[in-house]
C-alpha atoms as a PDB file:
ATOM      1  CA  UNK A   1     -58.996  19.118 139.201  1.00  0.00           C
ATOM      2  CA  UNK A   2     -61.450  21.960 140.864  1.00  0.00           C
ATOM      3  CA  UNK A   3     -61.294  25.196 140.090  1.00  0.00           C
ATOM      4  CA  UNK A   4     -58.812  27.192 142.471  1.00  0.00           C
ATOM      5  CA  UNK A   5     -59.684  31.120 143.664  1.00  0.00           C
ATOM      6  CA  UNK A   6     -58.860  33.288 146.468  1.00  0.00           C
ATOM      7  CA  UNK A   7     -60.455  37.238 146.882  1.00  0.00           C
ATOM      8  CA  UNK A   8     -59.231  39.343 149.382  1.00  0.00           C
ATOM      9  CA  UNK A   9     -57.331  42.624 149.188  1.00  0.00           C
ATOM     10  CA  UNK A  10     -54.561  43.573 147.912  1.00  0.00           C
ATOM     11  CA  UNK A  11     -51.643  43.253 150.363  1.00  0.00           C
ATOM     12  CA  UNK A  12     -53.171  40.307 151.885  1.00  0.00           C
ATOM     13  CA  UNK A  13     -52.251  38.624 148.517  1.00  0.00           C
ATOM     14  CA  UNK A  14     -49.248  36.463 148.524  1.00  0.00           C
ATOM     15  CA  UNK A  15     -48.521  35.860 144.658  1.00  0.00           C
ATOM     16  CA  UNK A  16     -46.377  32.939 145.597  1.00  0.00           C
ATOM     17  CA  UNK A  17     -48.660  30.908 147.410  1.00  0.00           C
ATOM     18  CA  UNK A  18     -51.012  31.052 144.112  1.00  0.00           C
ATOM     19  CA  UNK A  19     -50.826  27.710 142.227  1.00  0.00           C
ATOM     20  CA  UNK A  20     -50.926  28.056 137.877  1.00  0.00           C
ATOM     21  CA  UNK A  21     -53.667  28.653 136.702  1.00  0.00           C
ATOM     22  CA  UNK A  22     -55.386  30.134 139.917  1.00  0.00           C
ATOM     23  CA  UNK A  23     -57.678  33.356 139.654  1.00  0.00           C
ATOM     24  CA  UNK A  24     -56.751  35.804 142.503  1.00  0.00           C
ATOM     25  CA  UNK A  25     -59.603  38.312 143.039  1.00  0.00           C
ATOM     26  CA  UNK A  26     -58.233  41.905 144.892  1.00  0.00           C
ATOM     27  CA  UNK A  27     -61.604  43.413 146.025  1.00  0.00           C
ATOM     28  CA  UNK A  28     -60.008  46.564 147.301  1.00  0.00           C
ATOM     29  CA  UNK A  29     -58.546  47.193 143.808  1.00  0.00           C
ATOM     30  CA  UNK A  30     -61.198  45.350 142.036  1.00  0.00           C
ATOM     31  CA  UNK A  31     -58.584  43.620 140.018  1.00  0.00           C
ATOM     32  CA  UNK A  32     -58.436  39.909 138.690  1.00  0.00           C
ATOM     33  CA  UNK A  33     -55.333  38.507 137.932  1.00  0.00           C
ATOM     34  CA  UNK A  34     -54.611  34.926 137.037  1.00  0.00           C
ATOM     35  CA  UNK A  35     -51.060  33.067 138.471  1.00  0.00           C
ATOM     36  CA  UNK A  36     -48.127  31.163 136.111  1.00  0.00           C
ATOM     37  CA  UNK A  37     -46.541  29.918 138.939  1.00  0.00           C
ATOM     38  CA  UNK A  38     -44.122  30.924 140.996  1.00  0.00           C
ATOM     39  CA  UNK A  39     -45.288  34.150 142.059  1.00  0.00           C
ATOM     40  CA  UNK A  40     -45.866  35.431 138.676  1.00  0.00           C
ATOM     41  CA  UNK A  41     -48.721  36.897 137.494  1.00  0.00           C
ATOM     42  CA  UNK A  42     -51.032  38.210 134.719  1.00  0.00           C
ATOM     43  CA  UNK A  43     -53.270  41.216 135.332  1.00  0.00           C
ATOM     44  CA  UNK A  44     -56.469  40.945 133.361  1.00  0.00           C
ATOM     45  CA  UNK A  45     -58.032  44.247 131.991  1.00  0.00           C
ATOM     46  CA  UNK A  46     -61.633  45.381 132.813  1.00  0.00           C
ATOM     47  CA  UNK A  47     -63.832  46.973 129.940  1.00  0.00           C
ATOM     48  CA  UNK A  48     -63.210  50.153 131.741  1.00  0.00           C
ATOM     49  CA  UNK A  49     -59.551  49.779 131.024  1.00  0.00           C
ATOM     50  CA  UNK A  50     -60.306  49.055 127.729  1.00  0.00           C
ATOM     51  CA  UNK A  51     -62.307  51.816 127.092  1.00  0.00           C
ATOM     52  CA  UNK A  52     -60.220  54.150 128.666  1.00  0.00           C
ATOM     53  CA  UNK A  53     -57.650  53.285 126.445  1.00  0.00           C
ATOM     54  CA  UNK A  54     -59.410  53.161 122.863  1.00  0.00           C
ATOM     55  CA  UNK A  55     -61.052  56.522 123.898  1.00  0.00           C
ATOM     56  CA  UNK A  56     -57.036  57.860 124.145  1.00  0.00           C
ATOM     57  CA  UNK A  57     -56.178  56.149 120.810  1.00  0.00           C
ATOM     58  CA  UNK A  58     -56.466  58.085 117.946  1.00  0.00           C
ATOM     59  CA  UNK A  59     -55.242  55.841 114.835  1.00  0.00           C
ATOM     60  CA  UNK A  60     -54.669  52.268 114.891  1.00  0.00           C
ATOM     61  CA  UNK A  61     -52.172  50.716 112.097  1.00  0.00           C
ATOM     62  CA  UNK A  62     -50.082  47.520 111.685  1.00  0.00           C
ATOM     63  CA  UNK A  63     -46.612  47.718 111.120  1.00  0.00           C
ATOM     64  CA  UNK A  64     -44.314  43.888 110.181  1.00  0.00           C
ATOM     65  CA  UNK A  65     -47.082  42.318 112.420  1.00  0.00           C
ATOM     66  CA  UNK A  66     -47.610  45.018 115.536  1.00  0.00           C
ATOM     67  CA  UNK A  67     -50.190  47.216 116.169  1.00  0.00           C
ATOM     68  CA  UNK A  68     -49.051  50.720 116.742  1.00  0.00           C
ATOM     69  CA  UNK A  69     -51.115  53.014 118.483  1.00  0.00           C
ATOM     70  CA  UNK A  70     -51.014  56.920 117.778  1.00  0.00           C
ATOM     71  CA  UNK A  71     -52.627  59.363 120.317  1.00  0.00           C
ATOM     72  CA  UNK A  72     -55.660  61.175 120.392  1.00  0.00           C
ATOM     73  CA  UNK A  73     -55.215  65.013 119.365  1.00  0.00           C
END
């Protein structure tokens, strides 16, 4: 099976038209997200994301298995 991708912006996207598995590229929002099927989603994060968030995080600690975040003072 190839490898299936469409780019384009935003509201041109039509999440239900995306087969599983497909990477949908919104240049306009410079977001990737990546299709389950029937018109649902996942949103992957950038490394700006990422840092945006640990930089807002100011302790870290597991609790029964989940990570619990505490903000930045």
């Amino acid at each position: 099976m190839a490898i299936q991708m469409r780019r384009g912006n935003a509201a041109n996207l039509d999440k239900t038209k995306l087969v599983a598995g497909e990477i949908a590229v919104c240049l306009d929002e410079e977001k990737v997200c990546i299709s389950q099927g029937s018109g649902n989603t996942i949103d992957l994060a950038t490394k700006t994301d990422l840092d945006n968030v640990i930089a807002n995080v100011g302790a870290v600690r597991v609790d029964d298995g989940a990570l619990i975040f505490s903000p930045a003072t």
